[in-house]
N, C-alpha and C. Protein backbone atom coordinates (compact mmCIF):
# COMPACT_ATOMS: atom_id res chain seq x y z
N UNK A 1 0.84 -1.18 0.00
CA UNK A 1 0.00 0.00 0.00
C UNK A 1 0.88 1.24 0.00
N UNK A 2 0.37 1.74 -0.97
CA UNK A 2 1.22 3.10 -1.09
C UNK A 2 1.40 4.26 0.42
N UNK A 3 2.28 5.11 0.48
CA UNK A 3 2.09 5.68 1.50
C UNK A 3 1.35 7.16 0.95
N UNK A 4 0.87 7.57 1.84
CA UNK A 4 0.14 8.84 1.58
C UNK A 4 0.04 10.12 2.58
N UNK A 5 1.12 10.24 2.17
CA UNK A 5 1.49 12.14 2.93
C UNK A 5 1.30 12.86 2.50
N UNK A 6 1.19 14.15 3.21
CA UNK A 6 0.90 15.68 2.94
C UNK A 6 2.21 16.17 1.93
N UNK A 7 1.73 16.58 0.67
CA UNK A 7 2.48 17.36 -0.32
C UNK A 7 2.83 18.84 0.21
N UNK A 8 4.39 19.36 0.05
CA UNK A 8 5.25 20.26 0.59
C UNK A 8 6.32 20.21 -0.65
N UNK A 9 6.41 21.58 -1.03
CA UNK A 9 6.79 22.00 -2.52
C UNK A 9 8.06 22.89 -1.50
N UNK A 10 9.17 23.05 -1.72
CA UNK A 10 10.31 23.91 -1.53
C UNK A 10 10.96 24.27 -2.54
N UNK A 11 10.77 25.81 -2.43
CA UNK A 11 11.69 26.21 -3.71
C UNK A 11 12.61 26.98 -3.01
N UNK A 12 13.74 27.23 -3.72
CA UNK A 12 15.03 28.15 -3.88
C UNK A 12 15.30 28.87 -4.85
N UNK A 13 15.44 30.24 -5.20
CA UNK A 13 15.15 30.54 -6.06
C UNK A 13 16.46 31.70 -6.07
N UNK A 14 17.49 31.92 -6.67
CA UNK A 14 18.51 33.14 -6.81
C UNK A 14 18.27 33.84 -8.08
N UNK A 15 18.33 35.18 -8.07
CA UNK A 15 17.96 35.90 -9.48
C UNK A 15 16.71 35.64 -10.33
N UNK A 16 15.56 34.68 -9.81
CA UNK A 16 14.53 34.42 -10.20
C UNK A 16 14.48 32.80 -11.03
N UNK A 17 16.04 32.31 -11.14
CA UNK A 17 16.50 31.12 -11.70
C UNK A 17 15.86 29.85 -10.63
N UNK A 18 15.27 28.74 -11.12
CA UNK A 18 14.97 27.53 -10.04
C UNK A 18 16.12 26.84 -10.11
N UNK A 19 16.62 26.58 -8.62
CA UNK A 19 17.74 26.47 -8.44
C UNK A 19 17.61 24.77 -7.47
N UNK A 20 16.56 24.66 -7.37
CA UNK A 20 17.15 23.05 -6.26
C UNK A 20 14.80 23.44 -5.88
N UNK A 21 14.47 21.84 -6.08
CA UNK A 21 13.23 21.79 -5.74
C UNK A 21 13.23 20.69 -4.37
N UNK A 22 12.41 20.28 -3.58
CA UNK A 22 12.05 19.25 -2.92
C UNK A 22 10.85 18.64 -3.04
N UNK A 23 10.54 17.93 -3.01
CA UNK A 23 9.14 16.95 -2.96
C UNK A 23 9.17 16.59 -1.26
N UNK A 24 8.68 16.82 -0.38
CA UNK A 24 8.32 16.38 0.88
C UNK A 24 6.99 15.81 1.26
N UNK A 25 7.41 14.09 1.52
CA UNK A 25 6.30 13.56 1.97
C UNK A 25 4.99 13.50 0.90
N UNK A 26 5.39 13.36 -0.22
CA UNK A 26 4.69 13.42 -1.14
C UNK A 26 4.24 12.12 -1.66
N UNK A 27 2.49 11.99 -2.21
CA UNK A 27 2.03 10.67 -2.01
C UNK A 27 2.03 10.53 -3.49
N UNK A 28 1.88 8.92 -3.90
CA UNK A 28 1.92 8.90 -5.46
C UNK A 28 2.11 9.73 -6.34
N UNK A 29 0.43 9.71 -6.76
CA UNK A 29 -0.50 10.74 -7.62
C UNK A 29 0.50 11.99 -7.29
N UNK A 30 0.04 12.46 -6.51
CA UNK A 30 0.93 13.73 -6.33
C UNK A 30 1.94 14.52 -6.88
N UNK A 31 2.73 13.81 -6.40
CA UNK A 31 4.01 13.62 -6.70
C UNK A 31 3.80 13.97 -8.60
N UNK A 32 3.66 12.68 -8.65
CA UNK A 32 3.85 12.55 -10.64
C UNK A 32 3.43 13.97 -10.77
N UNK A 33 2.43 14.55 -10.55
CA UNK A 33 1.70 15.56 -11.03
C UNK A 33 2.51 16.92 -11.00
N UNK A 34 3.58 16.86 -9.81
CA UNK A 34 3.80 17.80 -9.72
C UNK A 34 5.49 17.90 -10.40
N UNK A 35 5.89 17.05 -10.32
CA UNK A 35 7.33 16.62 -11.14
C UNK A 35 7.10 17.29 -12.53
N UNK A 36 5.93 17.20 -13.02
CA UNK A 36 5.21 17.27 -14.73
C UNK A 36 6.04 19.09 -14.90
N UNK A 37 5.89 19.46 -13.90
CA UNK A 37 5.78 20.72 -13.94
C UNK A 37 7.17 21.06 -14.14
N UNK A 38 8.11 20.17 -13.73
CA UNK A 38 9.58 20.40 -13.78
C UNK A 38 10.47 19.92 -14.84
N UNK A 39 9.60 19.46 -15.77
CA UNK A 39 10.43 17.81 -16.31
C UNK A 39 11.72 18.70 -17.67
N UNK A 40 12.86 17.53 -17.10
CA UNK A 40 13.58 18.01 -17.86
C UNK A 40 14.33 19.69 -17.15
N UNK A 41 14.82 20.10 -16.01
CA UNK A 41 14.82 21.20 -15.55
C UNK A 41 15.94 20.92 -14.59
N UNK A 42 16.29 19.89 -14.36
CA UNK A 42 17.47 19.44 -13.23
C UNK A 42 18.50 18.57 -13.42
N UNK A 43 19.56 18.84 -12.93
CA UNK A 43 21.08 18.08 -13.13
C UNK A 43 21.57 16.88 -11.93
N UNK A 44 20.47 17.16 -11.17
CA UNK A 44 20.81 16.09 -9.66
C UNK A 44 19.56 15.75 -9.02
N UNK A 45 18.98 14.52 -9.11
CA UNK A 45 17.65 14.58 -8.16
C UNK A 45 18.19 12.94 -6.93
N UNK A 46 17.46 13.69 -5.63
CA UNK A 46 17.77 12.22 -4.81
C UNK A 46 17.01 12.02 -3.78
N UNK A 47 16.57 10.82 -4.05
CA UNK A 47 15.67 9.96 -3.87
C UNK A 47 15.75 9.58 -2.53
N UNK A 48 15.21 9.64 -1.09
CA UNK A 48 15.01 9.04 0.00
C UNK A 48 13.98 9.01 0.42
N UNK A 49 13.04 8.15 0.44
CA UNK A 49 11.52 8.48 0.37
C UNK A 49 11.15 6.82 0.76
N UNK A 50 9.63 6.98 0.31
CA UNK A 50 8.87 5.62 0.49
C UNK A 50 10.01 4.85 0.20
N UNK A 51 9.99 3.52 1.36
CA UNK A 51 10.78 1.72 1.27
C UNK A 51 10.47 0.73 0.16
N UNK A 52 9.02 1.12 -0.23
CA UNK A 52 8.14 -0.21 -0.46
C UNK A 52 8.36 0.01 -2.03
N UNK A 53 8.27 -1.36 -2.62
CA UNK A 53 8.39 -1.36 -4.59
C UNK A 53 7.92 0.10 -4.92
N UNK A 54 6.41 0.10 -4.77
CA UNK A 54 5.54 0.60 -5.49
C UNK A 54 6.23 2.27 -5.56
N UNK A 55 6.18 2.67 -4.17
CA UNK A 55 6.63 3.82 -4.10
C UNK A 55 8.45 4.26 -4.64
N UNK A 56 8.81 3.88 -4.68
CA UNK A 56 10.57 3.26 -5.05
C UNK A 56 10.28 3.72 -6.35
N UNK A 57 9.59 2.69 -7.38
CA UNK A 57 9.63 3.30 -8.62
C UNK A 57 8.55 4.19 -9.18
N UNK A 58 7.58 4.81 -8.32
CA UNK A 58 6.72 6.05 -8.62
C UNK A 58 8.27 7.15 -8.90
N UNK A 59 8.96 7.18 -7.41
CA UNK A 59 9.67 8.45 -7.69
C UNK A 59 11.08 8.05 -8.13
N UNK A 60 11.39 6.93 -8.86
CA UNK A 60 12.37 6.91 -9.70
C UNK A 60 11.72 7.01 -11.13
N UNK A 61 10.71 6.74 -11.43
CA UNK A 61 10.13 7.22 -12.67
C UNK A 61 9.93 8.97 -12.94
N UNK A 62 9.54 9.67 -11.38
CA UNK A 62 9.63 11.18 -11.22
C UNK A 62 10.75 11.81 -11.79
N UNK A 63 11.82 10.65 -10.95
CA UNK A 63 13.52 11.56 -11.03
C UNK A 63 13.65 11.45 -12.40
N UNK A 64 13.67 10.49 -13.34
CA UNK A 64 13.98 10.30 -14.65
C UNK A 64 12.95 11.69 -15.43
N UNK A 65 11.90 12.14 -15.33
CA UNK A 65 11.28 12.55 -16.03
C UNK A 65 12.08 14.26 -15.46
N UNK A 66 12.52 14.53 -14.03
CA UNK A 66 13.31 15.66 -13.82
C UNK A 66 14.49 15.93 -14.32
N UNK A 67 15.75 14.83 -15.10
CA UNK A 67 16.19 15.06 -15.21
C UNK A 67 16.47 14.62 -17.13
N UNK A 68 15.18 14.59 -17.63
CA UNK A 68 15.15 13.79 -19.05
C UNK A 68 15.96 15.18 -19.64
N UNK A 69 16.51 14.67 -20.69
CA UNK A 69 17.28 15.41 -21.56
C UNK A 69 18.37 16.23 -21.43
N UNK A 70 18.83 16.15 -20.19
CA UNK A 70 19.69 16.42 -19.66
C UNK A 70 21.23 15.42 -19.11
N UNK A 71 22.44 15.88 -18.93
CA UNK A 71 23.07 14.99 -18.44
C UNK A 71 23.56 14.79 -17.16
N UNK A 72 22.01 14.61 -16.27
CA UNK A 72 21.49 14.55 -15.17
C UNK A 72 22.28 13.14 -14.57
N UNK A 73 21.85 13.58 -12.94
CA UNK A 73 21.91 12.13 -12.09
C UNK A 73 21.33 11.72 -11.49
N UNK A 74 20.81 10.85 -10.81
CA UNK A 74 19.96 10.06 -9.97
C UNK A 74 20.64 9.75 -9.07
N UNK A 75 20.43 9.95 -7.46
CA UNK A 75 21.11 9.21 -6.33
C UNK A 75 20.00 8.54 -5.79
N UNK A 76 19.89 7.79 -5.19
CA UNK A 76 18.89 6.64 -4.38
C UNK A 76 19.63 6.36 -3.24
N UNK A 77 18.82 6.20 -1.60
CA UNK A 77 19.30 6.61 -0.72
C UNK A 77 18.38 4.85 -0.27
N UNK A 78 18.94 4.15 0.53
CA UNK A 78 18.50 2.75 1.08
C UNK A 78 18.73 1.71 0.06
N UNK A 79 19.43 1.66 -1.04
CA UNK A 79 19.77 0.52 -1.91
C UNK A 79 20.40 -0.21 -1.07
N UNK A 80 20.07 -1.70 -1.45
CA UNK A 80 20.22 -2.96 -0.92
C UNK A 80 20.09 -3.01 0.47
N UNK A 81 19.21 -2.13 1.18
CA UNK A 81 18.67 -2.17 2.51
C UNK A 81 17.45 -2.46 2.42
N UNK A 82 16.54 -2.17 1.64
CA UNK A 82 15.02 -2.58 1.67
C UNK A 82 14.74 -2.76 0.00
N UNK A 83 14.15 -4.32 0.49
CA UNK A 83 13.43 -4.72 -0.86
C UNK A 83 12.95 -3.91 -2.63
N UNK A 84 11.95 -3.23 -1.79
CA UNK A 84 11.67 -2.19 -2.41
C UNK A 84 12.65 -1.40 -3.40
N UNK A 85 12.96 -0.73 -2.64
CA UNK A 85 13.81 0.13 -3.28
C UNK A 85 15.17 -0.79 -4.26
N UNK A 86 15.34 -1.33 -3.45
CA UNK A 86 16.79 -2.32 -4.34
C UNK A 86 16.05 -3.01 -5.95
N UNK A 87 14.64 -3.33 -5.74
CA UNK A 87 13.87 -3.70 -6.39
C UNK A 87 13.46 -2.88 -7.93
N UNK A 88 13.44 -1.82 -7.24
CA UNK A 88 12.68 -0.22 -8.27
C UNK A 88 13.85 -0.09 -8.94
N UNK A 89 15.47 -0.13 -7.84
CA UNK A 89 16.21 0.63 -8.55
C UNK A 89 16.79 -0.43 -9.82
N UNK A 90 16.68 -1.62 -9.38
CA UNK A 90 17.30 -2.48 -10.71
C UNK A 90 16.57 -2.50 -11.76
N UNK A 91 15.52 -2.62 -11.78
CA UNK A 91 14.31 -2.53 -13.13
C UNK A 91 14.74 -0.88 -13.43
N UNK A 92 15.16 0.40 -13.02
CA UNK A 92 15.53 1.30 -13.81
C UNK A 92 16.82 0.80 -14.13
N UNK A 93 17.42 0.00 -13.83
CA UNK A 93 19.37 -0.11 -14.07
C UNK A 93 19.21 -1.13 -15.48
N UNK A 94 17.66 -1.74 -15.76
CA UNK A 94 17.82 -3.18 -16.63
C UNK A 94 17.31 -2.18 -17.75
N UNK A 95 16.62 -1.23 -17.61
CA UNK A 95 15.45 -0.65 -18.47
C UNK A 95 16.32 0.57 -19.30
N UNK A 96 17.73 0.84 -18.76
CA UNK A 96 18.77 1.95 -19.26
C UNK A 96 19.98 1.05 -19.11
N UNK A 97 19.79 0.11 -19.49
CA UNK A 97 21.87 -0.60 -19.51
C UNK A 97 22.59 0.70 -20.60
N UNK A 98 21.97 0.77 -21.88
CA UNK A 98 22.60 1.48 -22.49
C UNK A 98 22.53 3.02 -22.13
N UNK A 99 21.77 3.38 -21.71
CA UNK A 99 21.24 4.96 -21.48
C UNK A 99 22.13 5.63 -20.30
N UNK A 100 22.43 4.92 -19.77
CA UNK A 100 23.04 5.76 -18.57
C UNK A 100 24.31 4.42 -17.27
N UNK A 101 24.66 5.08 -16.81
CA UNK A 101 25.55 4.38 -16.03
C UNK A 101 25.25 4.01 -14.79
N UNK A 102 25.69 3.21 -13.60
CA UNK A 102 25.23 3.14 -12.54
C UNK A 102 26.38 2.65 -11.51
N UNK A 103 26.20 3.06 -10.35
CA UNK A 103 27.66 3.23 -9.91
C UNK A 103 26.82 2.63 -8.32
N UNK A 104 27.70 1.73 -7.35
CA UNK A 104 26.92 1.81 -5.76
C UNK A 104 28.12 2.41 -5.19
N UNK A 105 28.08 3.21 -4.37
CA UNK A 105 28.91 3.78 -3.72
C UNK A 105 29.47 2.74 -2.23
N UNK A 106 30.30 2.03 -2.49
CA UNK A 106 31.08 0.87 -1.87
C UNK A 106 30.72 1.47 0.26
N UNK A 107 30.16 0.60 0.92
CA UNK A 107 30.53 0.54 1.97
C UNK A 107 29.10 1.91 2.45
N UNK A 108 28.07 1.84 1.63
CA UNK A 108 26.99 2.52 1.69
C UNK A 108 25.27 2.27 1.28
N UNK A 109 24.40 2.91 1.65
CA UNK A 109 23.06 2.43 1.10
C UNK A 109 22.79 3.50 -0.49
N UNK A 110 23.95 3.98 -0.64
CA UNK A 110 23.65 4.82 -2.28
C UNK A 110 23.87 3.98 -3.13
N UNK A 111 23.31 4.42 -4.09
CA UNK A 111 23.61 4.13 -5.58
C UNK A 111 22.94 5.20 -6.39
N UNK A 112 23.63 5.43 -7.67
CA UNK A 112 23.41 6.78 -8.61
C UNK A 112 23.70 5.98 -10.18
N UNK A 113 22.58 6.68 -10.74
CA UNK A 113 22.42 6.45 -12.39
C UNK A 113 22.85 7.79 -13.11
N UNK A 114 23.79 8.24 -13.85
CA UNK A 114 24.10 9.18 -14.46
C UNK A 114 24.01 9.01 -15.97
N UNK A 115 22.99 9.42 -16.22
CA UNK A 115 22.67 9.59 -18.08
C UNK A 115 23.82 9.92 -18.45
N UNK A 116 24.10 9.17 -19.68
CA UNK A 116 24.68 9.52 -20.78
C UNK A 116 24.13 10.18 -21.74
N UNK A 117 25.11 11.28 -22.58
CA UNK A 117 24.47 12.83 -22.79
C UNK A 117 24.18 12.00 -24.39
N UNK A 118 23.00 12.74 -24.40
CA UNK A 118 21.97 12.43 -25.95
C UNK A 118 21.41 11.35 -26.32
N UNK A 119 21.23 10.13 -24.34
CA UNK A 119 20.83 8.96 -24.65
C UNK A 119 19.30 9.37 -23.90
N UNK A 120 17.91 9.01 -24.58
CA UNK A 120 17.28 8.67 -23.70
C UNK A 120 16.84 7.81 -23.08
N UNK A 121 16.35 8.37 -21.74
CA UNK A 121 16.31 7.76 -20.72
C UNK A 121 14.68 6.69 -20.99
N UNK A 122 14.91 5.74 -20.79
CA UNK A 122 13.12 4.43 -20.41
C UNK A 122 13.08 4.38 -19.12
N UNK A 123 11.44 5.14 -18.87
CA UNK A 123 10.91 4.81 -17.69
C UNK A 123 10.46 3.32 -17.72
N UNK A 124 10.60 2.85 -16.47
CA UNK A 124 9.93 1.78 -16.28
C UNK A 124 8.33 1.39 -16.49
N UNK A 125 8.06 0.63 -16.64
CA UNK A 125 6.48 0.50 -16.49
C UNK A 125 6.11 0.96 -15.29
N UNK A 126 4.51 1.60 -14.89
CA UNK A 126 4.32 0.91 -13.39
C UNK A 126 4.15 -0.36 -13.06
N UNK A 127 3.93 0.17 -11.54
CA UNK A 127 4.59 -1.01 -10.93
C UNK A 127 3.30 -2.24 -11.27
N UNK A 128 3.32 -3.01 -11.24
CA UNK A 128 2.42 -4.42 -10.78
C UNK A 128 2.76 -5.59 -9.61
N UNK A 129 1.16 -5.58 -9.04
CA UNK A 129 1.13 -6.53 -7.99
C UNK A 129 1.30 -7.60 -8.32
C-alpha cells in the first residue's frame, strides 16, 4: 500500500533562476503531477523516500522525467537495505543498460544512475502486484 502524505513543494530561487526543488512527503499521484511541472529542468535529483516497490519506482520514474534530456543524475538513498527500493532501482538499471551508467557507492546504502548525454532515458512501467 502506497504511503500517503501531505504534499510540501520547496523552492530556492537566486535571481529568479529555479535552483534546487524538494518533494516532501509526497504521495503517489501527487508527486507525478507535480514533477510534470519540472520535467527536464534538473542536473541532480535524490531519492530518500517511500521503502516499499511501489513507491521506489513512482519516484524513480519522477527523477527520470526531472532530469530527461539532460546529463542529469539520480542518487537513491537505502539501496540494498530494503526490498523495495533495491527492487525499483534495478528494473531502472535493466530498463537503461545502455542509457546511462550506474555506480553503488562501496561501503553505503547509495547508488546513482548518471545519463549519458543524448541517450534517452526508459521509464519503467508501473509497478504491478
Amino acid at each position: 500500500m502506497a504511503e500517503n502524505w501531505k504534499l510540501q513543494i520547496v523552492r530556492q530561487t537566486l535571481d529568479g533562476n529555479l535552483q534546487w526543488l524538494a518533494l516532501l512527503g509526497a504521495s503517489l499521484i501527487r508527486a507525478r503531477a507535480r514533477t510534470r511541472l519540472y520535467k527536464g529542468q534538473f542536473d541532480l535529483v535524490l531519492i530518500d523516500a517511500g521503502h516499499g516497490y511501489e513507491c521506489a519506482l513512482s519516484d524513480s520514474r519522477s527523477a527520470l522525467g526531472l532530469i530527461e534530456g539532460r546529463d542529469g543524475m539520480t542518487i537513491w538513498h537505502d539501496y540494498a537495505a530494503w526490498p523495495g527500493v533495491t527492487r525499483a532501482v534495478e528494473e531502472v538499471r535493466a530498463a537503461n543498460a545502455d542509457n546511462a551508467e550506474f555506480f553503488w557507492i562501496a561501503g553505503t546504502t547509495l547508488t546513482a544512475m548518471r545519463a549519458k548525454p543524448g541517450r534517452k532515458l526508459a521509464i519503467p512501467a508501473k509497478a504491478v502486484s
